[in-house]
N, C-alpha and C. Protein backbone atom coordinates (compact mmCIF):
# COMPACT_ATOMS: atom_id res chain seq x y z
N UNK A 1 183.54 -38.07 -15.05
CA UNK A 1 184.78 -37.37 -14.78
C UNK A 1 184.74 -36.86 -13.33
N UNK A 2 185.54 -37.21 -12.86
CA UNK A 2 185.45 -36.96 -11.20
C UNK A 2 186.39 -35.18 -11.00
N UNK A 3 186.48 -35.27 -9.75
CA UNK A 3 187.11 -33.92 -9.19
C UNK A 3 188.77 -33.79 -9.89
N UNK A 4 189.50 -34.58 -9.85
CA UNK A 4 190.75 -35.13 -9.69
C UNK A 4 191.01 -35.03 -11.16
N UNK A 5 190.10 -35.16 -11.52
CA UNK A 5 190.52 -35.78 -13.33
C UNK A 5 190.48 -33.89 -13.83
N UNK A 6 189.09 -33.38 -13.67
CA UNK A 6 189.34 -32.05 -13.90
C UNK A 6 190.63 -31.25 -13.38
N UNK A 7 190.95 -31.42 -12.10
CA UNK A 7 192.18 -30.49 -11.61
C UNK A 7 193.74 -30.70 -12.47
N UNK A 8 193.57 -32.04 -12.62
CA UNK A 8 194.98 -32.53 -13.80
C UNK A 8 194.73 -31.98 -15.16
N UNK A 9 193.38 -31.81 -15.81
CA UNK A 9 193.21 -31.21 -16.88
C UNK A 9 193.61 -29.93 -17.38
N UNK A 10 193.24 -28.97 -15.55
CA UNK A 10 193.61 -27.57 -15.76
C UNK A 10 195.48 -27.45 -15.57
N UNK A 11 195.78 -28.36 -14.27
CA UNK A 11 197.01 -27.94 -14.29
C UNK A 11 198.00 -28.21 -15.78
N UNK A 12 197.38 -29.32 -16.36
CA UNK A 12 198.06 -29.53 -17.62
C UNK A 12 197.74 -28.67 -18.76
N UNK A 13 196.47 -27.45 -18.57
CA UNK A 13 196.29 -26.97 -19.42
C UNK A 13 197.08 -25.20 -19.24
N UNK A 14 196.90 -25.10 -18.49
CA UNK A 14 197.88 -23.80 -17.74
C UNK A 14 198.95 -24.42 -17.73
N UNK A 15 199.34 -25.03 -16.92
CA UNK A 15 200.94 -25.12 -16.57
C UNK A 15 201.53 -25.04 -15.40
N UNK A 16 202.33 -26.32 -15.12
CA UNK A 16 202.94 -25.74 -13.53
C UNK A 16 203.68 -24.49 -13.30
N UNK A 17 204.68 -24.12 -14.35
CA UNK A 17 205.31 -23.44 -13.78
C UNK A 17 204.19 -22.27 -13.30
N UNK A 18 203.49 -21.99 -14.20
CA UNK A 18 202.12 -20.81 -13.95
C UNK A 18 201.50 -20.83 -12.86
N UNK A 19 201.06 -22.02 -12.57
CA UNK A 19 200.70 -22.04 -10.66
C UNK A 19 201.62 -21.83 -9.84
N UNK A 20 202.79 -22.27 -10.23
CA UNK A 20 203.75 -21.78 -9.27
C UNK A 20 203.99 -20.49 -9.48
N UNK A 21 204.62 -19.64 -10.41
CA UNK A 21 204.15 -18.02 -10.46
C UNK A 21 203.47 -17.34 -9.89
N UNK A 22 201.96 -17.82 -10.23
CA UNK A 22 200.59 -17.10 -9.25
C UNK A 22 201.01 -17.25 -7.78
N UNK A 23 201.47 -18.28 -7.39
CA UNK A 23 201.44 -18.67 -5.73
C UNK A 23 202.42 -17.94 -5.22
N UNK A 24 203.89 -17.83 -5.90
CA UNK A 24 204.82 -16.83 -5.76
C UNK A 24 204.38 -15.34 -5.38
N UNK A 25 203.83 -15.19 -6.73
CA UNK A 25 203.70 -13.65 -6.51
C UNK A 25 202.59 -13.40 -5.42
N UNK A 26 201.59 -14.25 -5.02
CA UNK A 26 200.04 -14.52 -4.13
C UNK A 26 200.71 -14.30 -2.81
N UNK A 27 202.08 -14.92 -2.57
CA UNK A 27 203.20 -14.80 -1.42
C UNK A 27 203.38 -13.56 -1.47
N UNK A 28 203.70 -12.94 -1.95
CA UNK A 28 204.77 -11.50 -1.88
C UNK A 28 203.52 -11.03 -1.62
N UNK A 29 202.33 -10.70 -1.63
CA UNK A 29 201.83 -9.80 -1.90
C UNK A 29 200.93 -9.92 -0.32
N UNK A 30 201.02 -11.54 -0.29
CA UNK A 30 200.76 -11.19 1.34
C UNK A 30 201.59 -10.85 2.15
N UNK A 31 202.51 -11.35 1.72
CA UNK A 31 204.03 -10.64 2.85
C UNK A 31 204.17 -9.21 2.88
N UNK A 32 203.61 -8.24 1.90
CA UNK A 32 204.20 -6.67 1.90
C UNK A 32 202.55 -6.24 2.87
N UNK A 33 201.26 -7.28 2.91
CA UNK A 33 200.42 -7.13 3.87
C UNK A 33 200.41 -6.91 4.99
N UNK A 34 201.69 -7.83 4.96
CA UNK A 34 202.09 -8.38 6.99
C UNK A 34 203.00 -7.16 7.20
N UNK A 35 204.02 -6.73 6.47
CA UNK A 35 204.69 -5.64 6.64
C UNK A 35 203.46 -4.27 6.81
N UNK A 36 202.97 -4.03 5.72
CA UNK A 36 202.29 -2.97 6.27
C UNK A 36 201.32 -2.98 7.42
N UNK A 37 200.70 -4.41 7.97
CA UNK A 37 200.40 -4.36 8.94
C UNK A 37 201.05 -4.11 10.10
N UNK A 38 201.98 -4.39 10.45
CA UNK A 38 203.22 -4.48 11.28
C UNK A 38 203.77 -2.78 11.32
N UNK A 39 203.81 -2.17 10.46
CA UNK A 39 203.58 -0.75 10.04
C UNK A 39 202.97 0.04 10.88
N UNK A 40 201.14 -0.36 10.73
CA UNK A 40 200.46 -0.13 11.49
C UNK A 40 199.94 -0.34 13.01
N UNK A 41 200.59 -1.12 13.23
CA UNK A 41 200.75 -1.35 14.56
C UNK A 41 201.55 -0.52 15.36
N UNK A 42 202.75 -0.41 14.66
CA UNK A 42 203.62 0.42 15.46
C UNK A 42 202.94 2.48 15.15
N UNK A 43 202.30 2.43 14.60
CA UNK A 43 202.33 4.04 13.99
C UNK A 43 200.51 4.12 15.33
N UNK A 44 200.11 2.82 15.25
CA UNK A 44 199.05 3.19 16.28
C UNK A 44 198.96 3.13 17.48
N UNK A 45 200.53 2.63 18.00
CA UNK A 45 201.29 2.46 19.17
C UNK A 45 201.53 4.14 19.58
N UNK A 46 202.12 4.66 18.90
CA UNK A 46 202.49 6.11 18.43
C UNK A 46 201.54 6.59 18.71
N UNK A 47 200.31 6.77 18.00
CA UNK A 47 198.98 8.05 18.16
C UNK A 47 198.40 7.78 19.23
N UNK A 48 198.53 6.46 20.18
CA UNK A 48 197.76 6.22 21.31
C UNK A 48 198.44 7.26 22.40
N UNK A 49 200.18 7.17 22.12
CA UNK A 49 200.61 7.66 23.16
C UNK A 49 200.71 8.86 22.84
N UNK A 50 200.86 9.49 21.97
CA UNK A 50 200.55 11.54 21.54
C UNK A 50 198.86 11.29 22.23
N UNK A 51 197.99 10.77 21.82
CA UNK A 51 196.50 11.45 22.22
C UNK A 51 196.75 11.25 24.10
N UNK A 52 197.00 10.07 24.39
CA UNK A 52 197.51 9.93 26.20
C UNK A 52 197.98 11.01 26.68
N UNK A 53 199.13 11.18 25.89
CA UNK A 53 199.67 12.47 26.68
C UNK A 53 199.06 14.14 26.30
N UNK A 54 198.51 13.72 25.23
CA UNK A 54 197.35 15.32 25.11
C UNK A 54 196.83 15.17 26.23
N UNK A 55 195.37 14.36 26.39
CA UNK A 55 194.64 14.00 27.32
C UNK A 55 195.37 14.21 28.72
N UNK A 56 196.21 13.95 28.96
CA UNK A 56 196.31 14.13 30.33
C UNK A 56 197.64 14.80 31.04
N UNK A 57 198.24 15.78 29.88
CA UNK A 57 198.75 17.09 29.89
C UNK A 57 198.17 18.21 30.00
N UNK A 58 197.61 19.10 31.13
CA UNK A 58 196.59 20.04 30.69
C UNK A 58 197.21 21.19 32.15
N UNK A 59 196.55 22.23 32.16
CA UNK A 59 197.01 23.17 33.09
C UNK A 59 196.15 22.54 34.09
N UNK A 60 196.02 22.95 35.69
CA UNK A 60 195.06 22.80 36.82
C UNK A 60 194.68 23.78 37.03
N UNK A 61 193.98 24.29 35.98
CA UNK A 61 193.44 25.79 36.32
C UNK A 61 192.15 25.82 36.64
N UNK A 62 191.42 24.70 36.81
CA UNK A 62 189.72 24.23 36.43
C UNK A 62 188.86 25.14 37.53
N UNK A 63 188.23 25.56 37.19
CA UNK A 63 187.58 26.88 38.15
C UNK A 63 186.62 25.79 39.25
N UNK A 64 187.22 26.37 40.55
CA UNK A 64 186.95 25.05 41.64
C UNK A 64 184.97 24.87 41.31
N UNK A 65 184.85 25.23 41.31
CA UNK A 65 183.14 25.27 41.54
C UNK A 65 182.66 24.69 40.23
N UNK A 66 183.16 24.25 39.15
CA UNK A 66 182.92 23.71 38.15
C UNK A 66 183.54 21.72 38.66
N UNK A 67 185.40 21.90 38.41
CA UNK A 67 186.30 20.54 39.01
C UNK A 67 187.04 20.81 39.59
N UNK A 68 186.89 19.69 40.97
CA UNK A 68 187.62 20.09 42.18
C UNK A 68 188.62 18.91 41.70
N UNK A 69 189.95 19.55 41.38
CA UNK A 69 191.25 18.69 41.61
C UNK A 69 192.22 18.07 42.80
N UNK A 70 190.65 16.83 42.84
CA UNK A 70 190.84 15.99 43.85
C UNK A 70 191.45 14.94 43.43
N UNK A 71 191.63 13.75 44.24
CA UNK A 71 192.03 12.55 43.51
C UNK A 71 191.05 11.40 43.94
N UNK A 72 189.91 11.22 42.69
CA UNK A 72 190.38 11.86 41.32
C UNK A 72 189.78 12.74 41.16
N UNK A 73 189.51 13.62 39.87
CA UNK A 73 189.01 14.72 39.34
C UNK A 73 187.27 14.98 40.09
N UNK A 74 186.87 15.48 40.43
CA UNK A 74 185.39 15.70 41.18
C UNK A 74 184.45 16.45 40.80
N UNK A 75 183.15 15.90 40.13
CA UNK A 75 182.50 16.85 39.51
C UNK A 75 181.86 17.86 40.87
N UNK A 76 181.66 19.32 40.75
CA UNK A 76 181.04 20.34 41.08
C UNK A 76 179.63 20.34 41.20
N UNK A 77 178.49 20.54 41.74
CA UNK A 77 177.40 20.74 41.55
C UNK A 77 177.50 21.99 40.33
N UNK A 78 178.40 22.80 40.00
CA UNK A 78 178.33 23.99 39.34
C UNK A 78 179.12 23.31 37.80
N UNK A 79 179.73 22.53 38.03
CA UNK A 79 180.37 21.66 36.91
C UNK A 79 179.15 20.61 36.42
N UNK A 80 178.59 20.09 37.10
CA UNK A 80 177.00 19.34 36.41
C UNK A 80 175.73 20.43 35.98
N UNK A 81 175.42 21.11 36.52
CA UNK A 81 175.14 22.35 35.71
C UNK A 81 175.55 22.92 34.13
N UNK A 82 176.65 22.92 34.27
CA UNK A 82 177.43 23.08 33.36
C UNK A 82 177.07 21.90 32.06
N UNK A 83 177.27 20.75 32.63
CA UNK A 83 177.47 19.56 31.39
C UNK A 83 175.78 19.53 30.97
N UNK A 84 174.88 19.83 31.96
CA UNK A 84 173.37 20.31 31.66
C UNK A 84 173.02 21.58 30.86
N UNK A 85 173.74 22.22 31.00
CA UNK A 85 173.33 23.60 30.05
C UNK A 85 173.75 23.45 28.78
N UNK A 86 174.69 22.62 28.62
CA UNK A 86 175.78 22.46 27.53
C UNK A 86 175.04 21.67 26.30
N UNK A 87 173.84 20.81 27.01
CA UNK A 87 173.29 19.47 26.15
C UNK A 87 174.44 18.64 26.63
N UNK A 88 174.87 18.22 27.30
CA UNK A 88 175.86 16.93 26.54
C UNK A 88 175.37 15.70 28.04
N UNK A 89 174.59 16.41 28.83
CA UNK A 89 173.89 15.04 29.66
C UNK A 89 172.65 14.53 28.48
N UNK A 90 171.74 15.63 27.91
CA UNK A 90 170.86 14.86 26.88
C UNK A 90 171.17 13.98 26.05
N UNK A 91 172.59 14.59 24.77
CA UNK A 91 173.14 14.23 24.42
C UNK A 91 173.87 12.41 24.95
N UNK A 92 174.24 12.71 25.95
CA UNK A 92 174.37 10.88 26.40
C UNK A 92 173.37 10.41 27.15
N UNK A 93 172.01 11.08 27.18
CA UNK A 93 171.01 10.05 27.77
C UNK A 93 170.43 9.28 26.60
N UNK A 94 170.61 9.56 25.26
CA UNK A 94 170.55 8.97 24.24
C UNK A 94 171.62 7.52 24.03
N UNK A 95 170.83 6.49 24.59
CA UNK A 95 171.51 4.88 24.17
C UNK A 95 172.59 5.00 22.89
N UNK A 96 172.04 5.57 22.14
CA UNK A 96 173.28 5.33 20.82
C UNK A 96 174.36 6.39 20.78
N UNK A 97 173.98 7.48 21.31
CA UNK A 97 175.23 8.19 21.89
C UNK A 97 176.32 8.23 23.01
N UNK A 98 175.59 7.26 23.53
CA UNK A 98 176.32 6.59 25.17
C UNK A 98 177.13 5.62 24.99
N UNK A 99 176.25 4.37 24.03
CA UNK A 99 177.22 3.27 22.97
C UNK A 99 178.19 3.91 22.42
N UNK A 100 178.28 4.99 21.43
CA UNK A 100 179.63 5.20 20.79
C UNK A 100 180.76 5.64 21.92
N UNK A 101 180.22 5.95 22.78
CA UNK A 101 181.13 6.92 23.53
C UNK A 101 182.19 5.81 24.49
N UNK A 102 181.18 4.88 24.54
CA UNK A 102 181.71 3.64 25.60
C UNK A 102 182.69 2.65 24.25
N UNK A 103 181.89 2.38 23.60
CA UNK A 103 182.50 2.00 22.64
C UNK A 103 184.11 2.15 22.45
N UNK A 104 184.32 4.05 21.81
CA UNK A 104 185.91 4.06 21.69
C UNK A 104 186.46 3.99 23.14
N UNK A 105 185.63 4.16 24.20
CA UNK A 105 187.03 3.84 25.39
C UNK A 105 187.02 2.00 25.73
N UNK A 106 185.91 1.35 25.06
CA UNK A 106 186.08 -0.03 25.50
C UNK A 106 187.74 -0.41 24.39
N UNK A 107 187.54 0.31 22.91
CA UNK A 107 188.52 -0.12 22.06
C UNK A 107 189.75 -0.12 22.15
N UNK A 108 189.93 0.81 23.43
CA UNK A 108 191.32 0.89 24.08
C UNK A 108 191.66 0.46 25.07
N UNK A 109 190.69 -0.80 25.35
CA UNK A 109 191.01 -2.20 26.64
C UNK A 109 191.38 -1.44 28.11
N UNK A 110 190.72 -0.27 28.53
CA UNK A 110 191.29 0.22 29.92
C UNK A 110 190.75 -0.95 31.54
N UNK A 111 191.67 -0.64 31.66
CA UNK A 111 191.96 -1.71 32.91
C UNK A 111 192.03 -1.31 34.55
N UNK A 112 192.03 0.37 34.05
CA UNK A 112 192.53 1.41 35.31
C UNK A 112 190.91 2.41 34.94
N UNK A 113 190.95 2.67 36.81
CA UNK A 113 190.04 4.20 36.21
C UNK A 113 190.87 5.43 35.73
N UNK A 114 192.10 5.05 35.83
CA UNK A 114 192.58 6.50 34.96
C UNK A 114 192.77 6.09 33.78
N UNK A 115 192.75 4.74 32.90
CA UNK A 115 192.58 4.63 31.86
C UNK A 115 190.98 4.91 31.36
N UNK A 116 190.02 4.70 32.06
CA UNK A 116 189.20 5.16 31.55
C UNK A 116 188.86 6.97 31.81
N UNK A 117 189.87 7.50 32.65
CA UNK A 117 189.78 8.88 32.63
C UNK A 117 189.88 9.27 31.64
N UNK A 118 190.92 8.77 30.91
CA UNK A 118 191.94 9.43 30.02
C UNK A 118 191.62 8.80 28.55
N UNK A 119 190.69 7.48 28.35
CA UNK A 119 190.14 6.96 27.36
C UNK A 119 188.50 8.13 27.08
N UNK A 120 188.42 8.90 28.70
CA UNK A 120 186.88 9.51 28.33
C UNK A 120 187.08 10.84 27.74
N UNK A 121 188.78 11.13 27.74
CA UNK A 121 188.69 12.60 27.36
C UNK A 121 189.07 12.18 25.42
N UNK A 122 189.59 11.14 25.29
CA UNK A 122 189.88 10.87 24.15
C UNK A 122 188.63 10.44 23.37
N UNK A 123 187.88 9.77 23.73
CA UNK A 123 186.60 9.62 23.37
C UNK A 123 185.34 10.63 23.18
N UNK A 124 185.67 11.62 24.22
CA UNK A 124 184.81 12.99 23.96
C UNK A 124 185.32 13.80 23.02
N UNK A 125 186.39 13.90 22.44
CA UNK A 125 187.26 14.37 21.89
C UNK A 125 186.75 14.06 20.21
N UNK A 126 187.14 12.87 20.12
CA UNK A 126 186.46 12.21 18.97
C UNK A 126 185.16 12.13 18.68
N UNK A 127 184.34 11.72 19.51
CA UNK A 127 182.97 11.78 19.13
C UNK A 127 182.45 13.66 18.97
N UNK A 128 182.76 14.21 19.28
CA UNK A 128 182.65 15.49 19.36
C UNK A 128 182.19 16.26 17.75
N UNK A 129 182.92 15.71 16.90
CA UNK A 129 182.76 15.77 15.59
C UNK A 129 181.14 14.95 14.92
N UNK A 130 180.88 14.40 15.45
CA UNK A 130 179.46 13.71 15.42
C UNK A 130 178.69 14.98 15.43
N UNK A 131 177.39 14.94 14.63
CA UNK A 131 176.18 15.55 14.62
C UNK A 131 175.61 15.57 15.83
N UNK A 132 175.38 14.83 16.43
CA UNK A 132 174.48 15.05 17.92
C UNK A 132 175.30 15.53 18.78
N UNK A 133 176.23 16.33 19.10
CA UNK A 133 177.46 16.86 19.64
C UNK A 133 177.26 18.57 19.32
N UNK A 134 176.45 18.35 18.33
CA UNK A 134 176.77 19.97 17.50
C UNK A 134 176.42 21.05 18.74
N UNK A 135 175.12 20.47 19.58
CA UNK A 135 174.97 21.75 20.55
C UNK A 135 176.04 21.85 21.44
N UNK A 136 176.53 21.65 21.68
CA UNK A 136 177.89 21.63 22.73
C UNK A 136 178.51 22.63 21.99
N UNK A 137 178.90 22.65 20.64
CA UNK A 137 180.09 23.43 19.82
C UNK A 137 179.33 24.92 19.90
N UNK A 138 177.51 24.77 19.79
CA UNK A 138 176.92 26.41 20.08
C UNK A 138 177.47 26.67 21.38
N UNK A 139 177.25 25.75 22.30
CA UNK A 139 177.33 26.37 23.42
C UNK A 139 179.05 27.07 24.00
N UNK A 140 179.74 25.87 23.62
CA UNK A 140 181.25 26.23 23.84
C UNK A 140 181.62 27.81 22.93
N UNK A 141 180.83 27.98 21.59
CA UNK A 141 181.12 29.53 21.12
C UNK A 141 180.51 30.70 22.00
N UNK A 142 178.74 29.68 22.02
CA UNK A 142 178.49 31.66 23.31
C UNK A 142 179.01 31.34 24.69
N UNK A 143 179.75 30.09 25.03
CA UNK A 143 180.49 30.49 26.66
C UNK A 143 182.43 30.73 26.16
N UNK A 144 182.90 30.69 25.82
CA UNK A 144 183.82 30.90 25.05
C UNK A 144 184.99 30.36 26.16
N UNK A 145 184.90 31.21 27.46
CA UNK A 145 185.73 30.74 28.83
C UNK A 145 185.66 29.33 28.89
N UNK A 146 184.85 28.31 28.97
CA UNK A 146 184.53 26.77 29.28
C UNK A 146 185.16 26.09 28.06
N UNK A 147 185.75 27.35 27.16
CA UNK A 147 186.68 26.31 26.16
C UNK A 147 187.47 25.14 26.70
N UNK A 148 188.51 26.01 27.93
CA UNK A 148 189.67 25.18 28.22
C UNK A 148 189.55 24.33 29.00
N UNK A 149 188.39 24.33 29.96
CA UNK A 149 188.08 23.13 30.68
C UNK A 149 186.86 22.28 30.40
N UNK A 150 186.13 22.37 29.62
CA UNK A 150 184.84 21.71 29.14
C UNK A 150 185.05 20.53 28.98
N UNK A 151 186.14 20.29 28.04
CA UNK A 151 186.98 18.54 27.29
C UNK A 151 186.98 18.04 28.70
N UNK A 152 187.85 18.22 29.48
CA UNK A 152 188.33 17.70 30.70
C UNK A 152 186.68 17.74 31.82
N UNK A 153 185.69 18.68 31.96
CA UNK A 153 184.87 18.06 32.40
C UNK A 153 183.92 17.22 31.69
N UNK A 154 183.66 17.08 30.61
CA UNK A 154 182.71 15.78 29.63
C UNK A 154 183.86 14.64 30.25
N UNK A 155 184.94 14.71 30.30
CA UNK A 155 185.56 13.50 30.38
C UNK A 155 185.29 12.90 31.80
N UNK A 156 185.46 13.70 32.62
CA UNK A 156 185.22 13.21 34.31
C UNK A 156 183.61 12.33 34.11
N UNK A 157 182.62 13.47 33.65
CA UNK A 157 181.28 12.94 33.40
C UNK A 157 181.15 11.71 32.67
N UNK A 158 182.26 11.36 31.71
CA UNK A 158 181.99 10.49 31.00
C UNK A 158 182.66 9.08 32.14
N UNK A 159 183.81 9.69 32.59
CA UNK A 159 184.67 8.87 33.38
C UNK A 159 183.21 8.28 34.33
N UNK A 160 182.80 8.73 34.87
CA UNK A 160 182.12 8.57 36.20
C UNK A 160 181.11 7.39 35.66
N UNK A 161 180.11 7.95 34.51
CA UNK A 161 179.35 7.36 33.84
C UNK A 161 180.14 5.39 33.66
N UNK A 162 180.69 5.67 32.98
CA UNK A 162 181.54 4.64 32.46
C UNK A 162 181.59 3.33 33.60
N UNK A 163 182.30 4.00 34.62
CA UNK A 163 182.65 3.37 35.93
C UNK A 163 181.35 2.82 36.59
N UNK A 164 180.25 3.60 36.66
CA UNK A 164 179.07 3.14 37.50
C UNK A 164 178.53 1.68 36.59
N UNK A 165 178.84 1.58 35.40
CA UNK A 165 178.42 0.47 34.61
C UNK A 165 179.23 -0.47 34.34
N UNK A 166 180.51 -0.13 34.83
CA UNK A 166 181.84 -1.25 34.78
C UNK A 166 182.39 -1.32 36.19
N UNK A 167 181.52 -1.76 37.32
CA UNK A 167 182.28 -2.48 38.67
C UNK A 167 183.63 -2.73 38.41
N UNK A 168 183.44 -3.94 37.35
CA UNK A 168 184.81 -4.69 37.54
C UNK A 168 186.23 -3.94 37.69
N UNK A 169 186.43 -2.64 37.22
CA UNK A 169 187.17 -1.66 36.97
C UNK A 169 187.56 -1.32 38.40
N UNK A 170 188.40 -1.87 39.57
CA UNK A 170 188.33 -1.27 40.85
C UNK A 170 189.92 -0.13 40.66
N UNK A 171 191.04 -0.58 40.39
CA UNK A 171 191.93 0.53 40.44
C UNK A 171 192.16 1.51 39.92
């Protein structure tokens, strides 16, 4: 009994219309897929551009000796200090904490260094919630002031970082 002979056996034993049913409904069910994918596309079109414009809506209040609001943003000798006291240079001298970090700004295809400015504050942002992050959150409670500019300097640091390992990135 060959291949051919079995497949006529089943369709004759089920039934066409029944394969055709299954395949019907096998349709719809990928089609409400493609819709909700299509869904999702547009709703992640959306959160890219709310977190963009978080990220790079902020006051210029950055205390000069920490970031000098140059163009672009300029770390401080008193602002690297800072990302040193904080843990968060240890914190990314760790390979697998440097990977995630590069990671979510590679996932957002930046093409600009202000996309990767603005991919490093979104990315510090997120990873932040990570366990190896936690000393940063001690430190941001006993400095309490470095709340409002801390995000925005990890991001320059991260920005800078980023860039020295991606040449190709010139505008």
């Amino acid at each position: 009994m060959n291949v051919l002979n079995i497949i006529n056996g089943i369709v004759i034993i089920i039934g066409l219309p029944t394969i055709i049913g299954i395949a019907v409904k096998l349709g719809k069910k990928l089609q409400i897929l493609e819709t909700i994918n299509a869904s999702f596309d547009g709703i992640k079109t959306n959160v890219t551009a709310i977190c963009t414009f978080l990220a790079t809506t902020h006051k210029n209040d950055f205390p000069s000796n920490i970031l000098k609001a140059m163009s672009p943003y300029q770390m401080q000798s008193d602002g690297l200090k800072e990302i040193e006291d904080s843990g968060l240079k240890v914190i990314l001298d760790n390979p697998a904490n440097l990977k995630r970090i590069f990671d979510l700004i590679l996932a957002q295809k930046p093409t600009t260094k202000l996309d990767v400015e603005t991919n490093s504050f979104i990315a510090y942002n997120s990873a932040s919630v990570d366990e190896a992050f936690k000393p940063i959150k001690s430190y941001l409670y006993n400095h309490p002031a470095a709340r409002n500019y801390f995000p925005y300097l990890a991001a320059v640091y991260i920005r800078d970082k980023y860039l020295s390992e991606h040449p190709e990135i010139k505008q």
